[in-house]
C-alpha atoms as a PDB file:
ATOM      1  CA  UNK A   1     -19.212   9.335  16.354  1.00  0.00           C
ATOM      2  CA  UNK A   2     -19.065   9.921  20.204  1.00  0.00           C
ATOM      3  CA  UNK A   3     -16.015  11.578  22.325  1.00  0.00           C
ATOM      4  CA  UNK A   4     -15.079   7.839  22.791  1.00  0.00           C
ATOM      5  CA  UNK A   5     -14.642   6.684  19.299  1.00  0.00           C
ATOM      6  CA  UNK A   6     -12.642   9.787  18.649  1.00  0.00           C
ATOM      7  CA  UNK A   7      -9.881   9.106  21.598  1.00  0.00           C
ATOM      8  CA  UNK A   8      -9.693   5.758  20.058  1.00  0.00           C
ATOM      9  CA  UNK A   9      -9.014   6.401  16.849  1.00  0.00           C
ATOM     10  CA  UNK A  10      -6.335   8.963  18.012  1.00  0.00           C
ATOM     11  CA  UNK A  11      -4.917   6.576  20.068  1.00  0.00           C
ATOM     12  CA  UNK A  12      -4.540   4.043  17.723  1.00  0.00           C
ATOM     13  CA  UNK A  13      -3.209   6.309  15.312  1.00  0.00           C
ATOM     14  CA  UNK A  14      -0.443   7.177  17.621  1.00  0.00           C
ATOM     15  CA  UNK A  15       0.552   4.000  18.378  1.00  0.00           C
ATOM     16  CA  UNK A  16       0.480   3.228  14.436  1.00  0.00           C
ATOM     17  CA  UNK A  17       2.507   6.300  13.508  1.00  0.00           C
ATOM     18  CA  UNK A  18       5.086   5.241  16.517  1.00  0.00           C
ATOM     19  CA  UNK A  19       5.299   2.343  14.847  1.00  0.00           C
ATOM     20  CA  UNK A  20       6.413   3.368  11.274  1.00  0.00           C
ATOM     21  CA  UNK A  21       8.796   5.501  12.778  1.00  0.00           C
ATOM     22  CA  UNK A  22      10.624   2.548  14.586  1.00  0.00           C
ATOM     23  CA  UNK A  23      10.295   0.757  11.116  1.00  0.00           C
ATOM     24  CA  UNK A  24      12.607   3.311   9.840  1.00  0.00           C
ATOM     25  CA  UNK A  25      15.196   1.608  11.749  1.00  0.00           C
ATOM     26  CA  UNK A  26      13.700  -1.415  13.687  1.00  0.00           C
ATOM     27  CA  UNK A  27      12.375  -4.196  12.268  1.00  0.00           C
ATOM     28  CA  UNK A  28       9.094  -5.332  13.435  1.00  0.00           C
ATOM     29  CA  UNK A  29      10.054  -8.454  14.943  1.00  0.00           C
ATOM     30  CA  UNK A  30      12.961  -6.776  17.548  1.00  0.00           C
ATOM     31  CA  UNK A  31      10.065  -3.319  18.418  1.00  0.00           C
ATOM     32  CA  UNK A  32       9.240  -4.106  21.834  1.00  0.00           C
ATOM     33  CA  UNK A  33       5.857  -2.347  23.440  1.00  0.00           C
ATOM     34  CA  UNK A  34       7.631  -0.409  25.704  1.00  0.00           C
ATOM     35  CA  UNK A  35       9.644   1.338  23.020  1.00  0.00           C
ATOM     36  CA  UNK A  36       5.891   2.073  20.739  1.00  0.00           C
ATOM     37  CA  UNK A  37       4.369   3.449  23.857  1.00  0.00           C
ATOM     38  CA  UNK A  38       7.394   5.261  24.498  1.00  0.00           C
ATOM     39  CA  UNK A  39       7.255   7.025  20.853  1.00  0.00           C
ATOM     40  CA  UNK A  40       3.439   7.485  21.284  1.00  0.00           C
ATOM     41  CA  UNK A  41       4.038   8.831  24.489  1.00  0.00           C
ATOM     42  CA  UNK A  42       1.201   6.118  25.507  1.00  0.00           C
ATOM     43  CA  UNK A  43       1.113   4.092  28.737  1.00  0.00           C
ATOM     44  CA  UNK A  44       1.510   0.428  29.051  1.00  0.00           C
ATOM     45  CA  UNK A  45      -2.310  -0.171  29.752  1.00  0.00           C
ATOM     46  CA  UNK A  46      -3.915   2.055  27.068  1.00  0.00           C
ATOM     47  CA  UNK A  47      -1.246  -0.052  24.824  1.00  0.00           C
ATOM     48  CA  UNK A  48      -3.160  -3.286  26.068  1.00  0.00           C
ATOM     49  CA  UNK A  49      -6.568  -1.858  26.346  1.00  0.00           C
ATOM     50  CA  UNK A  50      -6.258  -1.875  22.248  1.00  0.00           C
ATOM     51  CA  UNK A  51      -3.684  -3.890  21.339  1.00  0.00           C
ATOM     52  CA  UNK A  52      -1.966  -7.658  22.179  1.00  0.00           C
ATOM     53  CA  UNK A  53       1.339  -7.211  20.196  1.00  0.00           C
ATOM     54  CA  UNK A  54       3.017  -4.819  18.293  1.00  0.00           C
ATOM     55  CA  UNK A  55       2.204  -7.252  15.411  1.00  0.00           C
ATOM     56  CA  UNK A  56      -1.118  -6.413  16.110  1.00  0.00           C
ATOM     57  CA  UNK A  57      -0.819  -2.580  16.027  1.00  0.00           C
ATOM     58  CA  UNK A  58       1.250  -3.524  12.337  1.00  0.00           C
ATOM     59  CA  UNK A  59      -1.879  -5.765  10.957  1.00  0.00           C
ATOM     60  CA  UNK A  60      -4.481  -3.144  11.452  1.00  0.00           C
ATOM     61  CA  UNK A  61      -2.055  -0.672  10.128  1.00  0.00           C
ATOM     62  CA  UNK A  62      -1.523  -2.924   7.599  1.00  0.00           C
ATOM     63  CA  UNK A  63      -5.319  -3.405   7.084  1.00  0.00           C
ATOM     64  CA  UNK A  64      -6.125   0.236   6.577  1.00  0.00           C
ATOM     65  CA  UNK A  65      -3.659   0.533   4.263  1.00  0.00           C
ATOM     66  CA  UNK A  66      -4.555  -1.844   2.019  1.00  0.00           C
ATOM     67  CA  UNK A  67      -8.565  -1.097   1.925  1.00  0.00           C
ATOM     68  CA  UNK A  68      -7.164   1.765   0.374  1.00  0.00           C
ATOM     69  CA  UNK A  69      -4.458   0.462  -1.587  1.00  0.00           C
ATOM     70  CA  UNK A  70      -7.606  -1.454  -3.262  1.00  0.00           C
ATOM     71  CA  UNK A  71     -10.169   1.293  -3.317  1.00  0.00           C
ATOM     72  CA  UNK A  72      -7.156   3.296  -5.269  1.00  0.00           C
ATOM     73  CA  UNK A  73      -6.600  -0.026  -7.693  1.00  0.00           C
ATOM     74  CA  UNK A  74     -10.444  -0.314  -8.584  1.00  0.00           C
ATOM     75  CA  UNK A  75     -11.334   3.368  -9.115  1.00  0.00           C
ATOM     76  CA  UNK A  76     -10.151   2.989 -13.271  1.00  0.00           C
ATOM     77  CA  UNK A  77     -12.962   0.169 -13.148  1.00  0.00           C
ATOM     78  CA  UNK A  78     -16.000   1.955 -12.106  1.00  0.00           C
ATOM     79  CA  UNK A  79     -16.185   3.824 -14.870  1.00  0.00           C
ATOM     80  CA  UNK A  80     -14.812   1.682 -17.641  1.00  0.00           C
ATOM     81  CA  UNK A  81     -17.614  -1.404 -18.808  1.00  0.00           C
ATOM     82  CA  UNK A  82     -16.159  -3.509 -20.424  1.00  0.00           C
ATOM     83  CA  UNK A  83     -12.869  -2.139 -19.389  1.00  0.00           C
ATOM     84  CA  UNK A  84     -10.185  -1.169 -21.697  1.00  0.00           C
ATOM     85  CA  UNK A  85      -7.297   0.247 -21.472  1.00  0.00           C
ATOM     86  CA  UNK A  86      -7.874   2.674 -24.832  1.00  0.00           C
ATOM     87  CA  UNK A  87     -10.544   4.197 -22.484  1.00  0.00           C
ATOM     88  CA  UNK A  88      -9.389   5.030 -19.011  1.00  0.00           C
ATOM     89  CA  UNK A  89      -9.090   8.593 -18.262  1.00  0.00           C
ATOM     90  CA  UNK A  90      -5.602   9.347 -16.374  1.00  0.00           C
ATOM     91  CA  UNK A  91      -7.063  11.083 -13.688  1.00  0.00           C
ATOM     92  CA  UNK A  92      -8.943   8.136 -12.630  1.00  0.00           C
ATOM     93  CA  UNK A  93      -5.806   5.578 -11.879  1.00  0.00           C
ATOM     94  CA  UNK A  94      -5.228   6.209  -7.858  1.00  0.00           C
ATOM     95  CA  UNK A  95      -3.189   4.103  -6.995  1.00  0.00           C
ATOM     96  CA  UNK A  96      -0.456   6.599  -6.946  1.00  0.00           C
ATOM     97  CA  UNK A  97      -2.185   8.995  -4.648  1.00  0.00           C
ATOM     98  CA  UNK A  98      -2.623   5.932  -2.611  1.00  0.00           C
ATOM     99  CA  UNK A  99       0.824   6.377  -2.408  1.00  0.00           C
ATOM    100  CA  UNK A 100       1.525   9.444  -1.786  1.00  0.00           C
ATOM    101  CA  UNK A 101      -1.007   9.358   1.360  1.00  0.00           C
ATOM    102  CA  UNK A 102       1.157   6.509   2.915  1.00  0.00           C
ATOM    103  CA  UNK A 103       4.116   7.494   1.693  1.00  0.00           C
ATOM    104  CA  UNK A 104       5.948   6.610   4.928  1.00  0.00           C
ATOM    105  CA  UNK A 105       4.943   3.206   4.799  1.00  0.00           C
ATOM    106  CA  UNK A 106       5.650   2.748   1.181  1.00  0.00           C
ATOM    107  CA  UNK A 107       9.346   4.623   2.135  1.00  0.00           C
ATOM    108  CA  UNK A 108       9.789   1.236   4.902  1.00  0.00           C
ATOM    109  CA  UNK A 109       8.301  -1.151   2.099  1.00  0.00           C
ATOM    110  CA  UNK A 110      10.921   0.098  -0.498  1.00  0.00           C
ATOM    111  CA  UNK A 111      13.532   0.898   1.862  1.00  0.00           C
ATOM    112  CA  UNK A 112      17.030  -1.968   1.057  1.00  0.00           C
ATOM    113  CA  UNK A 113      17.487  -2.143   5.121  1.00  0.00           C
ATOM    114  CA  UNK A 114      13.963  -3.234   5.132  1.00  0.00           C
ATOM    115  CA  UNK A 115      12.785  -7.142   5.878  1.00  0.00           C
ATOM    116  CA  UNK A 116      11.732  -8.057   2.243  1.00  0.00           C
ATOM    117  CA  UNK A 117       8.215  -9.342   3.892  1.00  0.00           C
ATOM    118  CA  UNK A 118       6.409  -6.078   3.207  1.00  0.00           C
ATOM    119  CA  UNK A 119       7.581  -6.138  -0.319  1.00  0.00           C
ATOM    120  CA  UNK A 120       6.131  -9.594  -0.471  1.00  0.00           C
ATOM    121  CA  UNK A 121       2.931  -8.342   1.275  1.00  0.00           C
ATOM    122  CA  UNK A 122       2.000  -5.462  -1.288  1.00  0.00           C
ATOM    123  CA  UNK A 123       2.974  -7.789  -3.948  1.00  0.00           C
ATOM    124  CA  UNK A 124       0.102 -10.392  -2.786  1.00  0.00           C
ATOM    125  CA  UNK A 125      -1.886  -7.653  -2.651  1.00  0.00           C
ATOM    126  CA  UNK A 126      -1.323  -6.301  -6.060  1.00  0.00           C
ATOM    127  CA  UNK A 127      -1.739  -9.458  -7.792  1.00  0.00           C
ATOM    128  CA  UNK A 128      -5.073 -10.402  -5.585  1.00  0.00           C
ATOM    129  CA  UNK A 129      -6.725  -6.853  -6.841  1.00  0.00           C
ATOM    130  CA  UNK A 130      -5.319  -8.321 -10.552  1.00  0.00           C
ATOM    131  CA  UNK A 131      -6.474 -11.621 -10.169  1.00  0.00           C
ATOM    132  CA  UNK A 132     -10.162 -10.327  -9.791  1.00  0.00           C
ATOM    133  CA  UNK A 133     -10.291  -8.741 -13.257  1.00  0.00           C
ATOM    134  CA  UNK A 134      -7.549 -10.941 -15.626  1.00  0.00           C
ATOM    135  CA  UNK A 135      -9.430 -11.625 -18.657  1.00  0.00           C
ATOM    136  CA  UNK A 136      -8.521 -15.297 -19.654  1.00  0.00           C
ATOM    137  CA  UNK A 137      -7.618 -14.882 -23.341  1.00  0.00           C
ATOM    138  CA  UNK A 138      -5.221 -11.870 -22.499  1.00  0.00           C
ATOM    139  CA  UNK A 139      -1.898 -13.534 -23.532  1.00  0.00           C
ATOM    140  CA  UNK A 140      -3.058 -17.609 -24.945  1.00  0.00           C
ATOM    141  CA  UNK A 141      -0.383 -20.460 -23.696  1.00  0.00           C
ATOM    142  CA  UNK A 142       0.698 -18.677 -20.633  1.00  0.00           C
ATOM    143  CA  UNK A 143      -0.358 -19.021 -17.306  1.00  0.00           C
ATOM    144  CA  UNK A 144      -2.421 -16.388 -15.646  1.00  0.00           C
ATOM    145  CA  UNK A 145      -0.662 -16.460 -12.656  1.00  0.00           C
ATOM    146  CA  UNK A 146       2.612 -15.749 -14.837  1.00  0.00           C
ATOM    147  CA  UNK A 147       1.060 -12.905 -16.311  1.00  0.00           C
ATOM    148  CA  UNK A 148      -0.378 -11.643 -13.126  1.00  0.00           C
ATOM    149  CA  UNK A 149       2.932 -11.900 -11.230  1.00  0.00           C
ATOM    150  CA  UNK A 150       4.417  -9.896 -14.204  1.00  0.00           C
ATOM    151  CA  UNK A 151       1.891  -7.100 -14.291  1.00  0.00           C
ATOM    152  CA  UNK A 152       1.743  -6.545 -10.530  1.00  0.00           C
ATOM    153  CA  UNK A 153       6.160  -6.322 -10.641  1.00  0.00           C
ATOM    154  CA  UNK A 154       5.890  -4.035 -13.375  1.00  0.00           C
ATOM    155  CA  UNK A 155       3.351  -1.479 -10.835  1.00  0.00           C
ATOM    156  CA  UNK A 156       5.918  -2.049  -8.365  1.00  0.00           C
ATOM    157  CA  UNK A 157       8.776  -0.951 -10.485  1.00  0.00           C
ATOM    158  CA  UNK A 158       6.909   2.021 -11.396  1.00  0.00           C
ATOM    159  CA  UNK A 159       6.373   2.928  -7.632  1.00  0.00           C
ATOM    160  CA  UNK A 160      10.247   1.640  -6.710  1.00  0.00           C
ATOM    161  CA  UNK A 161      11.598   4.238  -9.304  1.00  0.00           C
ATOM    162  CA  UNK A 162       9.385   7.066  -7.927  1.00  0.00           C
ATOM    163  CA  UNK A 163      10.323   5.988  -4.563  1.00  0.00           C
ATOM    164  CA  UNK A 164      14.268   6.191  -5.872  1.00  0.00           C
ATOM    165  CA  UNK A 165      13.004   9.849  -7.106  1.00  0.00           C
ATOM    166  CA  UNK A 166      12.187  10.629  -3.598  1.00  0.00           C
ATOM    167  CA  UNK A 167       8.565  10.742  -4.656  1.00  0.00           C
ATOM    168  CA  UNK A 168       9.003  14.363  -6.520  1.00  0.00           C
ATOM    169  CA  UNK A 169       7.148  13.785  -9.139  1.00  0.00           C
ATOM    170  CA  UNK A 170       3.302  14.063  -8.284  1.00  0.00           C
ATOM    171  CA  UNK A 171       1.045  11.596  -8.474  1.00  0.00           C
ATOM    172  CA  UNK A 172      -1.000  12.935 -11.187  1.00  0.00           C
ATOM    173  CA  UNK A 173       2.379  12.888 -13.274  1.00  0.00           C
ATOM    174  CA  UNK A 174       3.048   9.212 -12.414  1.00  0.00           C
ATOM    175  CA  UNK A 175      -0.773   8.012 -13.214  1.00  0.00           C
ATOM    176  CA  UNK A 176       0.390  10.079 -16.584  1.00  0.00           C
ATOM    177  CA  UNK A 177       2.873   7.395 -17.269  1.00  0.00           C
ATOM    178  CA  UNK A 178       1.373   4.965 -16.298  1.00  0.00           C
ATOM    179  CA  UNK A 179      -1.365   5.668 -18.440  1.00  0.00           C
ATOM    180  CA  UNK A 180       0.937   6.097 -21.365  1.00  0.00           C
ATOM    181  CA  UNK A 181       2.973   3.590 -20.582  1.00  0.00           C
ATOM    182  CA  UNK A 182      -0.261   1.116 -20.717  1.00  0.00           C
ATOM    183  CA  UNK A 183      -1.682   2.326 -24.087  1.00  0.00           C
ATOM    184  CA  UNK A 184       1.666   1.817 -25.835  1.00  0.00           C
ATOM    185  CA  UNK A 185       2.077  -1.625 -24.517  1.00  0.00           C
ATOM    186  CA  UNK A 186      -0.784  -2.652 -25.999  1.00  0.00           C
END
């Protein structure tokens, strides 16, 4: 990676960590340019020279976070064939150190003065990464999208409540319960 690639990146992630700090009491729709250059102490033009919108600089925000949000969700898979639940190791399920490494985001996502949009948008996500690997014959007579939309609220609520915590327990505690929390369910 050249000298160039690494300004851009740095740029980028200043306007993007600008941005979740006017989240924290903007919403996206009312942050104007001026103010994220402003807070990433950014001109106008270098603004423009990556960016169109500030809804821009949120999607590829956005974007990063949920390559990993799904690179966290499949890890339990790649070692699991067929996968079953009985079989998972704890320390494989990620998805809470996914977490933890955007916890700032996930603190705007769970936050009760936040637009309920990027609830909505993590929820897609969830059930998306679910919808890949549902086994049909899972729970016979009801609807897989029922069953999806119930398993991806129930991840949620785990993360809400640790969010509610303040996030103190770590996230080899919370793949812990999770863990448990599958195996007795079944």
């Amino acid at each position: 990676m050249n000298k160039q690639d690494l300004r851009v990146l740095k740029t980028k992630n200043s306007l993007q960590q600008a941005l979740l700090e006017l989240l924290k009491t903007i919403p996206l729709e009312k942050i104007k340019v001026t103010e994220i250059c402003k807070a990433a102490n950014i001109n106008r033009g270098t603004f423009y020279l990556h960016y169109g919108t500030v809804e821009d600089v949120f999607h590829d925000f956005f974007q990063e976070v949920i390559r990993d949000l799904q690179s966290s969700y499949d890890e339990p898979y790649k070692n699991t064939i067929p996968f079953e639940i009985s079989k998972i190791n704890p320390n494989s399920i990620q998805i809470f150190h996914h977490i933890k490494r955007h916890q700032s985001f996930y603190e705007i996502v769970f936050s009760k003065n936040t637009n309920k949009s990027y609830y909505y948008m993590l929820f897609d996500q969830i059930r998306l990464n679910m919808e890949r690997d549902y086994q049909s014959d899972q729970i016979p007579d009801v609807p897989m999208d029922y069953i999806i939309g119930y398993q991806a609220n129930a991840i949620i609520g785990l993360i809400i409540v640790w969010y509610e915590h303040g996030f103190k327990e770590t996230p080899e505690e919370m793949s812990k319960k999770l863990h448990h929390i599958l195996k007795i369910s079944r």
